[in-house]
N, C-alpha and C. Protein backbone atom coordinates (compact mmCIF):
# COMPACT_ATOMS: atom_id res chain seq x y z
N UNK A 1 51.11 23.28 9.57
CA UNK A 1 50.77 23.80 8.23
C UNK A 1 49.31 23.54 7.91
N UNK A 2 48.91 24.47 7.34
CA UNK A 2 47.00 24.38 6.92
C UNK A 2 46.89 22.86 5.31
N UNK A 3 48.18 23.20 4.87
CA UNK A 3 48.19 22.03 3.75
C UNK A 3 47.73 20.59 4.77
N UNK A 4 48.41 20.41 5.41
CA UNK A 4 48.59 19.28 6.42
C UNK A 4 47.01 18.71 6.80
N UNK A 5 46.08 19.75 6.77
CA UNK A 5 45.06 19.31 7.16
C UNK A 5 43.97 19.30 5.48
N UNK A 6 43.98 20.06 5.11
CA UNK A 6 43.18 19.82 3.71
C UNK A 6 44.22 18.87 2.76
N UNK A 7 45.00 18.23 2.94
CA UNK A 7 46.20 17.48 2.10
C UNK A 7 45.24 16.05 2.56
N UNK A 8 45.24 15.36 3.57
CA UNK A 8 44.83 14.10 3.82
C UNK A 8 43.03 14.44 4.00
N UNK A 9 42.54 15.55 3.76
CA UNK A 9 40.90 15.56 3.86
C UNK A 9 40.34 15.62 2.22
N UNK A 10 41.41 15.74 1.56
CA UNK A 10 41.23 15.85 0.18
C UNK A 10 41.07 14.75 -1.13
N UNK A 11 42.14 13.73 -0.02
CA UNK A 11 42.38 12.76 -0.91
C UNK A 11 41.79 11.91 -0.13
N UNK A 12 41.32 11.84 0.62
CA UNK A 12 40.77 10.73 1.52
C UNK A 12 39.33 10.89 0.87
N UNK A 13 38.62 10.16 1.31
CA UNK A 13 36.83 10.55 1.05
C UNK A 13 36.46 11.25 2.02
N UNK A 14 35.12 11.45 1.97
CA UNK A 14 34.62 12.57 3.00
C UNK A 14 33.97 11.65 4.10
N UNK A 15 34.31 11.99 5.18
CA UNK A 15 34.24 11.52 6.27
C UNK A 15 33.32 11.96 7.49
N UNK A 16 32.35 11.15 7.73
CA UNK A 16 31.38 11.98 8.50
C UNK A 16 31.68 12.53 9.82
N UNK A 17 32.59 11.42 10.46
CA UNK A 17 33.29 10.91 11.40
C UNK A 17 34.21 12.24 11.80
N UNK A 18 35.16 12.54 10.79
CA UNK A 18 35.92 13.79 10.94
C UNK A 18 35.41 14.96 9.96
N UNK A 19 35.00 15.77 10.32
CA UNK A 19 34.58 16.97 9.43
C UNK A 19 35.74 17.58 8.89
N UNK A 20 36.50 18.23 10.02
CA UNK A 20 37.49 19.21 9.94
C UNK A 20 38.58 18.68 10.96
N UNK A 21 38.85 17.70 11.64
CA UNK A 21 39.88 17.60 11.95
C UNK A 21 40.69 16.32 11.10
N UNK A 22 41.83 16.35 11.62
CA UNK A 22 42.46 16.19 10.36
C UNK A 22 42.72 14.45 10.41
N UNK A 23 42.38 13.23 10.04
CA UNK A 23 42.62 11.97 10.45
C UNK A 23 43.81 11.77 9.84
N UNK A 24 44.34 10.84 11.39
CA UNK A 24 45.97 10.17 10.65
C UNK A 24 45.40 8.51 10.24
């Protein structure tokens, strides 16, 4: 699911580390 990846990039802070993939 596309939620799955903007769901934990959203609420997390922004991360330089991961741009666009999705951290568990």
């Amino acid at each position: 699911m596309v939620t799955r990846q903007l769901s934990p990039r959203q609420l997390s802070p922004p991360t330089d580390e991961l741009p666009t993939v999705e951290p568990e």
